[in-house]
N, C-alpha and C. Protein backbone atom coordinates (compact mmCIF):
# COMPACT_ATOMS: atom_id res chain seq x y z
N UNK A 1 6.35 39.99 171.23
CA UNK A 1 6.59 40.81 172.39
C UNK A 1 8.07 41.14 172.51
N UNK A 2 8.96 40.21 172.32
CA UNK A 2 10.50 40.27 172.61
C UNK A 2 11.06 41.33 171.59
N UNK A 3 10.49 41.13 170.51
CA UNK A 3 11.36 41.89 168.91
C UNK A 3 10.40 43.52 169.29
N UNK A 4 9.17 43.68 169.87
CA UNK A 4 8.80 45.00 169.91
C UNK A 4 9.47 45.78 171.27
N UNK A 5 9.94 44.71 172.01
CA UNK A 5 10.47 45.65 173.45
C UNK A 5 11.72 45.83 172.74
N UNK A 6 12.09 44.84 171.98
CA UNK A 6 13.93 45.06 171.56
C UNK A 6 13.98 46.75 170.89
N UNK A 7 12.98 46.43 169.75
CA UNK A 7 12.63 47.56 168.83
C UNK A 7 12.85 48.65 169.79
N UNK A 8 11.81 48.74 170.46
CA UNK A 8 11.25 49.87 171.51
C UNK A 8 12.97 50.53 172.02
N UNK A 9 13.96 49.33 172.53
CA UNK A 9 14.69 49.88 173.05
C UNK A 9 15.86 50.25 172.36
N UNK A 10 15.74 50.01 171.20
CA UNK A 10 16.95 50.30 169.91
C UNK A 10 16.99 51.75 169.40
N UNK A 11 17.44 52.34 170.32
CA UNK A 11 17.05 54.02 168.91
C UNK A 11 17.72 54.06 167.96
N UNK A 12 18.39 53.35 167.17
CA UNK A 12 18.69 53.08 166.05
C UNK A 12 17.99 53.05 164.99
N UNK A 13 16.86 51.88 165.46
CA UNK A 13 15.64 51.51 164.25
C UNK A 13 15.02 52.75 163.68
N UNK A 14 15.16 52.40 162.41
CA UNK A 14 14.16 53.50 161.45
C UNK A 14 12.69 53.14 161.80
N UNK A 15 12.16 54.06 161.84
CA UNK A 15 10.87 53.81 161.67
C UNK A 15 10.01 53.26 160.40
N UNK A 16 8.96 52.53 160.52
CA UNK A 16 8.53 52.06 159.06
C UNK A 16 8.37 53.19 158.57
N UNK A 17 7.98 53.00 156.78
CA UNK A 17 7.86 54.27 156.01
C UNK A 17 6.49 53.20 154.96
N UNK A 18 5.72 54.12 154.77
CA UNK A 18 4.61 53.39 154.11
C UNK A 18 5.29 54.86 152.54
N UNK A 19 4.78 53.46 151.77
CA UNK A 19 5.24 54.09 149.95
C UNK A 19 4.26 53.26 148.90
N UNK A 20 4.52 53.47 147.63
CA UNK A 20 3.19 53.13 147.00
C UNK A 20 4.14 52.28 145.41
N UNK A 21 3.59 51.15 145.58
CA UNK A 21 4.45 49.76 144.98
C UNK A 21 4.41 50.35 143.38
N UNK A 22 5.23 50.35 142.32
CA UNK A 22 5.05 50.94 141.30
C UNK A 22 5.90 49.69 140.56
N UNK A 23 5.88 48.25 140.67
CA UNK A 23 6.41 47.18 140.44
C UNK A 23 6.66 46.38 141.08
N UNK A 24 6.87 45.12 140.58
CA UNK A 24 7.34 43.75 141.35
C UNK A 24 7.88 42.52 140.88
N UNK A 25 8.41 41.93 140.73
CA UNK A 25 9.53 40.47 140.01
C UNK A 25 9.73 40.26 141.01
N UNK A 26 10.46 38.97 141.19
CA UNK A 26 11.14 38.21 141.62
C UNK A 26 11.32 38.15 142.91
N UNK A 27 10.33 38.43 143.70
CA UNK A 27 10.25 38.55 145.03
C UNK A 27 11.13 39.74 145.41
N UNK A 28 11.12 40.69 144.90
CA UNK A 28 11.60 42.13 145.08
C UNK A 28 9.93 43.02 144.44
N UNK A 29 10.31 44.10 145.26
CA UNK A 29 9.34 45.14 144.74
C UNK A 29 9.86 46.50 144.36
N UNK A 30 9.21 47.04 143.57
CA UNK A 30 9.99 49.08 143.74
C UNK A 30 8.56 49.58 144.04
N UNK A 31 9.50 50.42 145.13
CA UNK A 31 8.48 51.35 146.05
C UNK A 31 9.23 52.97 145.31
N UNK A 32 7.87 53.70 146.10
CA UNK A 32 8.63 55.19 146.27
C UNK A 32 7.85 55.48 147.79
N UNK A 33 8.84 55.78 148.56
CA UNK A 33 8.18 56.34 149.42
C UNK A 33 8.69 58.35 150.14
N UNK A 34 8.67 58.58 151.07
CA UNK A 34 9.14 60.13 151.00
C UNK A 34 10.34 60.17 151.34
N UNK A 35 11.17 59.14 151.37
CA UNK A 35 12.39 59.28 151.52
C UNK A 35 13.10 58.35 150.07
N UNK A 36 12.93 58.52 148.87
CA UNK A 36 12.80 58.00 147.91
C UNK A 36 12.24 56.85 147.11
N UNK A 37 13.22 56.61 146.12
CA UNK A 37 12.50 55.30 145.16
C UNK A 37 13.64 54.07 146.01
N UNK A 38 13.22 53.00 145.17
CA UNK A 38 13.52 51.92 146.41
C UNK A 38 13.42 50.18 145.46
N UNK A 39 14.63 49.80 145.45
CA UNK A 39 13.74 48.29 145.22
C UNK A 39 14.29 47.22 146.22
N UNK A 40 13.43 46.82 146.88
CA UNK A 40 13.57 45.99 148.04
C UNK A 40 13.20 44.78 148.02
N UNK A 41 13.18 44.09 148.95
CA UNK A 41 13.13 42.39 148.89
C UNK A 41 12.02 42.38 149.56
N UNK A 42 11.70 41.55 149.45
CA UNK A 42 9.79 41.28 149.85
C UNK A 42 9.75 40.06 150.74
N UNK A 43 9.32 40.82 152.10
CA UNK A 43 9.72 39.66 153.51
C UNK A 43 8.22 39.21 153.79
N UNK A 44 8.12 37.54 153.74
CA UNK A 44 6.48 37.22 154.23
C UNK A 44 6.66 36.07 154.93
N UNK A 45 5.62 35.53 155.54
CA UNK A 45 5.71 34.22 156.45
C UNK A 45 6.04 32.86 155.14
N UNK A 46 7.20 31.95 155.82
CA UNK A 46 7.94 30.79 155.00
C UNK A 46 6.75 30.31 154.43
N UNK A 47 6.50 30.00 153.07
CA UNK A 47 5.55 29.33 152.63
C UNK A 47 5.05 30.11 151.62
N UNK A 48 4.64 31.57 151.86
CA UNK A 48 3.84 32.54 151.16
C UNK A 48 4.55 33.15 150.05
N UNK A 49 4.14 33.32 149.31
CA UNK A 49 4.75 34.48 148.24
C UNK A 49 3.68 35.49 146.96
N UNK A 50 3.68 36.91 147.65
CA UNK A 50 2.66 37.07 147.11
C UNK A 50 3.35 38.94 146.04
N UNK A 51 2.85 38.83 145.32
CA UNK A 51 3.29 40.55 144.50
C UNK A 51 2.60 41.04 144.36
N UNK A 52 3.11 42.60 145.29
CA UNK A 52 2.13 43.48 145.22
C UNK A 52 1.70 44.63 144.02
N UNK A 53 -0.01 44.37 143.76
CA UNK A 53 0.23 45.30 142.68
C UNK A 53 0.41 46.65 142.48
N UNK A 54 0.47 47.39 141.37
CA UNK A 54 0.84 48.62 140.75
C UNK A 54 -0.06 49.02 142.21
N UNK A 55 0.70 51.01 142.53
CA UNK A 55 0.10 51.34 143.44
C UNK A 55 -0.80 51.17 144.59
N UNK A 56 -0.65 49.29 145.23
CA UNK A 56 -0.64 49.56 146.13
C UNK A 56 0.23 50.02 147.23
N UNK A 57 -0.15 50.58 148.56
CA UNK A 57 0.17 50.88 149.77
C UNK A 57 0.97 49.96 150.33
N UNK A 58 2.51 50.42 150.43
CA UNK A 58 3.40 49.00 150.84
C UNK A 58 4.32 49.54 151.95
N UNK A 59 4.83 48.53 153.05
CA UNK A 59 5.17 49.07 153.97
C UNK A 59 6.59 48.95 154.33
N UNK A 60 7.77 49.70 154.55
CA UNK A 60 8.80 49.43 154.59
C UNK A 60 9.47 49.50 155.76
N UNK A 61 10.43 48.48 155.96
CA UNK A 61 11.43 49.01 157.30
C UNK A 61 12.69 48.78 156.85
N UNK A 62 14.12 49.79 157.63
CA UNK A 62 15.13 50.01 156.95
C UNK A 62 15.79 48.85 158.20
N UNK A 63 16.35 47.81 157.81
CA UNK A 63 17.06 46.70 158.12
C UNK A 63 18.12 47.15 158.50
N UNK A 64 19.70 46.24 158.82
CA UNK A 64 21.38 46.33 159.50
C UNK A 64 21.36 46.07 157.31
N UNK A 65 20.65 45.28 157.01
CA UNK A 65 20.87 44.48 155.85
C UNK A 65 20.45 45.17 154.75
N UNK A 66 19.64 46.27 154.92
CA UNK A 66 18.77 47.31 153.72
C UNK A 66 17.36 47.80 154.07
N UNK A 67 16.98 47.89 153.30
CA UNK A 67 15.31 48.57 153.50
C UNK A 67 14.76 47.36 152.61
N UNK A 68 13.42 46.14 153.32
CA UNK A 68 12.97 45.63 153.11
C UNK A 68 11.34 45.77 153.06
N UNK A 69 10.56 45.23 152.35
CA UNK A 69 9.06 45.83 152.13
C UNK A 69 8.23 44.59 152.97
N UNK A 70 7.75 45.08 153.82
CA UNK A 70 7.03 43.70 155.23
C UNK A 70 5.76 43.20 154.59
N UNK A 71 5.58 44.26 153.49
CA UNK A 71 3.87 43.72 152.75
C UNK A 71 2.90 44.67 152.65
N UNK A 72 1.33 44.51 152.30
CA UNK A 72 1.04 45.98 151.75
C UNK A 72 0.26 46.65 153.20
N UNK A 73 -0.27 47.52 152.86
CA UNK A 73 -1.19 48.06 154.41
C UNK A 73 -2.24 47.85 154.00
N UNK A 74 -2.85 47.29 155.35
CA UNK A 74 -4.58 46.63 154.93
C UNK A 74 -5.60 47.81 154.60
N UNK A 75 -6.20 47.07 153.82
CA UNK A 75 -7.62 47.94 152.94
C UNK A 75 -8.51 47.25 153.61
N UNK A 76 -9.70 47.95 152.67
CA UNK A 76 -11.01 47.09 153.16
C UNK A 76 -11.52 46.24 152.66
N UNK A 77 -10.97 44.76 152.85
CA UNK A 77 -11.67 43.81 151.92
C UNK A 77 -13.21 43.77 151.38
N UNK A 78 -14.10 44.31 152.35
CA UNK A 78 -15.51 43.99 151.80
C UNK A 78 -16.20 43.00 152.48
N UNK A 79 -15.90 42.58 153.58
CA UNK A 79 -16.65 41.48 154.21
C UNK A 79 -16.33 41.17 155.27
N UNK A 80 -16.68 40.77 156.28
CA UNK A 80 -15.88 40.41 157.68
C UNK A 80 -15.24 39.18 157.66
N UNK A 81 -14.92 39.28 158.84
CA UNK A 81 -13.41 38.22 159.45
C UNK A 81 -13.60 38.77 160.94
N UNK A 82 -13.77 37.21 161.31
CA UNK A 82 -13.81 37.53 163.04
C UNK A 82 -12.70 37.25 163.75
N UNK A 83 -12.34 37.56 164.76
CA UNK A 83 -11.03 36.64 165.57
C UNK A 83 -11.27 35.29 165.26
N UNK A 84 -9.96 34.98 165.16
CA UNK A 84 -9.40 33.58 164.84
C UNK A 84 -9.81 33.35 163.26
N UNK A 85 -9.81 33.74 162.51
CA UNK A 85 -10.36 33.43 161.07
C UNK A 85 -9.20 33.96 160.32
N UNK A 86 -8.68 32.79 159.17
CA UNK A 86 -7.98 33.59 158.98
C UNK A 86 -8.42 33.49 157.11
N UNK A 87 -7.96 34.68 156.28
CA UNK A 87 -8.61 34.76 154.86
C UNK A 87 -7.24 35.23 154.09
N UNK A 88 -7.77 34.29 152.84
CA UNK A 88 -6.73 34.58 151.49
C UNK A 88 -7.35 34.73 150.27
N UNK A 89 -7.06 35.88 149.96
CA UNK A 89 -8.34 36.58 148.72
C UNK A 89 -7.23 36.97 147.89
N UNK A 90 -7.70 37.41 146.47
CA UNK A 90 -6.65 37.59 145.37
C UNK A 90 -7.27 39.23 144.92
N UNK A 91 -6.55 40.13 144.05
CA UNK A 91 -7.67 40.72 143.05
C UNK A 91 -8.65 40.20 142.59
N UNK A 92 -8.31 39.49 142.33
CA UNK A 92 -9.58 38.90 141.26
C UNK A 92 -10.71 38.16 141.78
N UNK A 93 -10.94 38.83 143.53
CA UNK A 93 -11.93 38.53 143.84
C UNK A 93 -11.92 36.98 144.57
N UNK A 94 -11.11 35.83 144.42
CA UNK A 94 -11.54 34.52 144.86
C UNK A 94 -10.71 34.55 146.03
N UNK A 95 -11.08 33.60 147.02
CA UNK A 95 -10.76 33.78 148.38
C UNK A 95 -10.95 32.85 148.67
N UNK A 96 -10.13 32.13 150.04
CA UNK A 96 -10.27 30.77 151.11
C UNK A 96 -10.33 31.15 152.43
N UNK A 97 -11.30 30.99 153.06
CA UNK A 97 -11.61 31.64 154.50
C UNK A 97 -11.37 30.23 155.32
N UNK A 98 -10.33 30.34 156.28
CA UNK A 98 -10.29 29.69 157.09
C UNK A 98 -11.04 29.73 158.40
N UNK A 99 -11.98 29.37 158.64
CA UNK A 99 -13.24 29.60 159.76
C UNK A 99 -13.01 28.73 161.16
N UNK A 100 -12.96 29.75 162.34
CA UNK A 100 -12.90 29.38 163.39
C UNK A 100 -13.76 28.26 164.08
N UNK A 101 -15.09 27.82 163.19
CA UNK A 101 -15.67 26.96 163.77
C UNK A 101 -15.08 25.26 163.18
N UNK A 102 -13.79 25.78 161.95
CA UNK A 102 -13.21 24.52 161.46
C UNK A 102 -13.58 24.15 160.13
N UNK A 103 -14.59 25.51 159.60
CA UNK A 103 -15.40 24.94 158.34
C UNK A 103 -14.04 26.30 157.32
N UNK A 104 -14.30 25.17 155.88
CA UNK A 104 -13.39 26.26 155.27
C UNK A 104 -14.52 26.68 154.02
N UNK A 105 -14.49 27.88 153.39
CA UNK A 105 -15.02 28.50 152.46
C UNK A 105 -14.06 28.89 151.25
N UNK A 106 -14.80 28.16 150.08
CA UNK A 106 -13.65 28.64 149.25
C UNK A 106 -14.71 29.35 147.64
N UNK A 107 -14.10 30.80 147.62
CA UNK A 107 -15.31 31.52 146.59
C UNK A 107 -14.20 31.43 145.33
N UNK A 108 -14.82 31.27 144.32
CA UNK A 108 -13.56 31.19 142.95
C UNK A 108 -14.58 31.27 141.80
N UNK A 109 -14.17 31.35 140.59
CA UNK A 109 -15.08 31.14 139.08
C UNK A 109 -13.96 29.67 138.58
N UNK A 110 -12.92 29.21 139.25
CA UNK A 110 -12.94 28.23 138.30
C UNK A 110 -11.93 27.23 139.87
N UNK A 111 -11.82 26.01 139.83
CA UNK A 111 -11.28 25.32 140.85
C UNK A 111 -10.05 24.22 140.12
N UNK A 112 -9.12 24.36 140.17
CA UNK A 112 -8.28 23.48 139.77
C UNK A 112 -7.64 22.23 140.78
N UNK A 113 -7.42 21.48 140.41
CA UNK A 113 -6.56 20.32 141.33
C UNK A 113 -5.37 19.67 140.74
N UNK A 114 -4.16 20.11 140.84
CA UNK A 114 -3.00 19.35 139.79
C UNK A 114 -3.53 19.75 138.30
N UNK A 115 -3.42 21.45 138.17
CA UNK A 115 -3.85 22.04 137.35
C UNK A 115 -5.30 21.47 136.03
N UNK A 116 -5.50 20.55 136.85
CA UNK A 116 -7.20 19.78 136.29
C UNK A 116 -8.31 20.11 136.66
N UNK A 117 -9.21 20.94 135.92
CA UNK A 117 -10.03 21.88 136.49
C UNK A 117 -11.07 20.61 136.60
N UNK A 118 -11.46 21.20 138.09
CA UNK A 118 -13.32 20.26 138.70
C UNK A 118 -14.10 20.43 138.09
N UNK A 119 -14.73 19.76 137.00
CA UNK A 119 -16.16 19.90 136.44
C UNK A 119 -16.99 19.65 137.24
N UNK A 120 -18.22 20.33 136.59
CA UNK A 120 -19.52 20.15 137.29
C UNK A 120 -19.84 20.77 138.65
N UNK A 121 -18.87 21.83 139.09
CA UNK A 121 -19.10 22.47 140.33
C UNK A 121 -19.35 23.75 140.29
N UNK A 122 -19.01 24.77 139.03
CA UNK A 122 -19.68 26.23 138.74
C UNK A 122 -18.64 27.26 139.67
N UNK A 123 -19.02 28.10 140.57
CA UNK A 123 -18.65 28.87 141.40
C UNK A 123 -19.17 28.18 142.76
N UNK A 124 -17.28 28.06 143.31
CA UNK A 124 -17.57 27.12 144.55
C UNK A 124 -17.24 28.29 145.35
């Protein structure tokens, strides 16, 4: 609420610019968006680190510090998610649904633990 009234009252701030990811390393990405090409630093919640692929939809805001990429713009995963749920899916299809009733779901073709894959469990 505080950072969108600040926003709100800054006419300074650029507006975001949505552009389409054409690379990624090192926790930087290159965008192009309509106000050019771009390689920016890739801002996500402490903990996360994720690269976005070739042509997706990525979203930018121009910083005091540069033009940074906030992450991609949501698609349609394919399945629901209700309030309070929260989900982490890859390309490649496998996903961990964190479920509001406390139960977790986890879809994959292979399960590792301290890179030691779980036998005997198939597609969990």
């Amino acid at each position: 609420m505080w950072i969108s009234k600040n926003m709100a009252e800054d006419k300074e701030t650029a507006a975001a610019a949505v552009g389409i990811a054409r690379g990624s390393t090192d926790a930087r990405i290159s965008s192009v968006t309509a106000g050019g090409k771009g390689r920016n630093a890739l801002v996500m919640p402490a903990g996360m680190l994720s690269l976005p692929e070739m042509n997706e939809k990525v979203v930018n805001i121009t910083t005091e510090e540069g033009t940074v990429c906030l992450g991609v713009e949501m698609g349609y995963y394919g399945g629901d998610i209700e309030p309070g749920e929260v989900l982490l899916f890859s390309s490649g299809e496998a996903s961990v649904r964190l479920k509001r009733d406390g139960s977790i779901c986890i879809y994959c073709t292979g399960l590792y633990i301290n890179d030691e894959e779980v036998s005997g469990i198939g597609s969990v």
